[in-house]
C-alpha atoms as a PDB file:
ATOM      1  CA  UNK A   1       2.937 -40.533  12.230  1.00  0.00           C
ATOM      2  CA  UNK A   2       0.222 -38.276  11.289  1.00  0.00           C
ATOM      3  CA  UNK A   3      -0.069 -36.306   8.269  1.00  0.00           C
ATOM      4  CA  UNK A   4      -1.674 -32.392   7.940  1.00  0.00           C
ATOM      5  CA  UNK A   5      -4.250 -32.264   4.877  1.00  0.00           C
ATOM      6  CA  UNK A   6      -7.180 -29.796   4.372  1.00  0.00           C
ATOM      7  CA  UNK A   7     -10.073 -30.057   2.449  1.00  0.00           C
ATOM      8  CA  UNK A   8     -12.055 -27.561   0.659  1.00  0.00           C
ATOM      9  CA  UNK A   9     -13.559 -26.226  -2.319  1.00  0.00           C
ATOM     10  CA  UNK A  10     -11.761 -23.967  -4.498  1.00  0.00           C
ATOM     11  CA  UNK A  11     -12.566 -20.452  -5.012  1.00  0.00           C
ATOM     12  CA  UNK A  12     -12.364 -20.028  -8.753  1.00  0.00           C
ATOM     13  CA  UNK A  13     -14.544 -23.392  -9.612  1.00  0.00           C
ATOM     14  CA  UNK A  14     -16.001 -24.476  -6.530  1.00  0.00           C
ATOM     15  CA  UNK A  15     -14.924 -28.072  -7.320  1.00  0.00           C
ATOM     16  CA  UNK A  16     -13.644 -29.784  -3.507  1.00  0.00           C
ATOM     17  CA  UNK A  17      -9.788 -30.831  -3.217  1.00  0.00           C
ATOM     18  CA  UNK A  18      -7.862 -31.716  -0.925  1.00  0.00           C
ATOM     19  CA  UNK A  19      -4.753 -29.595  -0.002  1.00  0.00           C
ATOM     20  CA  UNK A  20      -1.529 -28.197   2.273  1.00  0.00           C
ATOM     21  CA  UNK A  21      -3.216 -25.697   3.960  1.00  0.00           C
ATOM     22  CA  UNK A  22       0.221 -24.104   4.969  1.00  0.00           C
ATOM     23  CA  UNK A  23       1.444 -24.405   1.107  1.00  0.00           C
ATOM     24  CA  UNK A  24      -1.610 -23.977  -1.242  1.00  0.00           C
ATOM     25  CA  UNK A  25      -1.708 -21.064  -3.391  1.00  0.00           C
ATOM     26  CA  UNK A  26      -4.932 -18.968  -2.782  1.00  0.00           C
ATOM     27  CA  UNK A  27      -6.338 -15.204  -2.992  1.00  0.00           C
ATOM     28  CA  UNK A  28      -8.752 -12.922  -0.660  1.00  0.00           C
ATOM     29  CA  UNK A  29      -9.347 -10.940  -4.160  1.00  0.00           C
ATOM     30  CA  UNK A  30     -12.972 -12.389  -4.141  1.00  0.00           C
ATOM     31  CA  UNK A  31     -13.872 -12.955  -0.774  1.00  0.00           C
ATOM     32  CA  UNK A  32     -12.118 -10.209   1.492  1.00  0.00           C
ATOM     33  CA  UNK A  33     -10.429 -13.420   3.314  1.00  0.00           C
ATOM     34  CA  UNK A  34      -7.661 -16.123   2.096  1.00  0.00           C
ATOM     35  CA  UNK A  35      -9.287 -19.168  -0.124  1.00  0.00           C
ATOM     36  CA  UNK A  36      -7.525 -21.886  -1.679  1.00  0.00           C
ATOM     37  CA  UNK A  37      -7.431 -22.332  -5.306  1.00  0.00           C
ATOM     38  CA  UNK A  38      -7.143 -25.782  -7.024  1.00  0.00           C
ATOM     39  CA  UNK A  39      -3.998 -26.740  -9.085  1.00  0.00           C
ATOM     40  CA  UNK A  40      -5.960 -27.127 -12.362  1.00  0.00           C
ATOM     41  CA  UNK A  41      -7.465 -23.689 -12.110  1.00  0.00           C
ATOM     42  CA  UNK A  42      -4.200 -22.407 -11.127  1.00  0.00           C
ATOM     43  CA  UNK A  43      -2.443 -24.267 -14.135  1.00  0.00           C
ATOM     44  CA  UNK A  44      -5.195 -22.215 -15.990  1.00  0.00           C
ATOM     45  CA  UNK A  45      -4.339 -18.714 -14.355  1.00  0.00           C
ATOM     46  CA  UNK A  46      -0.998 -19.507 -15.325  1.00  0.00           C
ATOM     47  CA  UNK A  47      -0.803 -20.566 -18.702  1.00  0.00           C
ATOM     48  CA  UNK A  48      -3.755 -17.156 -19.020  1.00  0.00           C
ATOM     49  CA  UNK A  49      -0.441 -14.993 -17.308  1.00  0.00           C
ATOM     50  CA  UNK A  50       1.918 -16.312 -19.442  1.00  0.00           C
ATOM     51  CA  UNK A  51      -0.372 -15.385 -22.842  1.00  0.00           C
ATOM     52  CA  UNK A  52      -0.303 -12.010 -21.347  1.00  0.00           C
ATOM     53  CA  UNK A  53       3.660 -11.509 -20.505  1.00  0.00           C
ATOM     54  CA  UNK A  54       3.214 -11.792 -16.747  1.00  0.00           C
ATOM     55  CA  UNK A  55       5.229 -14.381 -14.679  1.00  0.00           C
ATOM     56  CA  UNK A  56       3.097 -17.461 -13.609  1.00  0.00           C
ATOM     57  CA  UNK A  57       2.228 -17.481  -9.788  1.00  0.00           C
ATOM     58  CA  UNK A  58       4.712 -19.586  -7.917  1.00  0.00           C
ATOM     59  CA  UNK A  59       3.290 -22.994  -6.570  1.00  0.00           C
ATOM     60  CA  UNK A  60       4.661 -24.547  -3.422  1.00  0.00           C
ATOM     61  CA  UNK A  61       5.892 -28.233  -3.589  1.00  0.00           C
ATOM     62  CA  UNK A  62       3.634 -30.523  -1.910  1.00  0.00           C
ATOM     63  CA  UNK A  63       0.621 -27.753  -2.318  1.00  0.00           C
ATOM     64  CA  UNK A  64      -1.976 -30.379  -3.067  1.00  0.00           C
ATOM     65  CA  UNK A  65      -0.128 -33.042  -0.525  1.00  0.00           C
ATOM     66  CA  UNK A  66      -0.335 -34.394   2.614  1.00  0.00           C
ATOM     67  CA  UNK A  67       2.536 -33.285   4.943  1.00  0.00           C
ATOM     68  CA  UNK A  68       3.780 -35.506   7.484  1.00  0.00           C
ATOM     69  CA  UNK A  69       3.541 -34.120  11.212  1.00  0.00           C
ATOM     70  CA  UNK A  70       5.153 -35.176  13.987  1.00  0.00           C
END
């Protein structure tokens, strides 16, 4: 069995994660293209959302996982 995992760093703090590239949340706002953001920056962007009335951004399950594929 093999599993599908990405790794790369995060757009908002640059720190390297690993991730679901097919589940992770991420943005082009910065760089024109799509970049992955890491769960504890995105548990900051959402608690920052919530302070301001907005809903938080949904987060896949298994976003920072390894998936298994066949």
């Amino acid at each position: 069995m093999a599993y599908m995992i990405a790794t790369g760093c995060c757009i908002s703090c640059g720190r390297v994660f690993m991730f679901n590239p097919h589940r992770v949340p991420s943005t082009s706002a910065i760089t024109g293209r799509r970049e992955p953001v890491c769960e504890p920056c995105m548990a900051a962007i959402n608690r920052k959302r919530a302070e301001m009335g907005l809903e938080p951004f949904a987060i896949l399950p298994g976003a920072y996982e390894p998936e298994e594929h066949p």
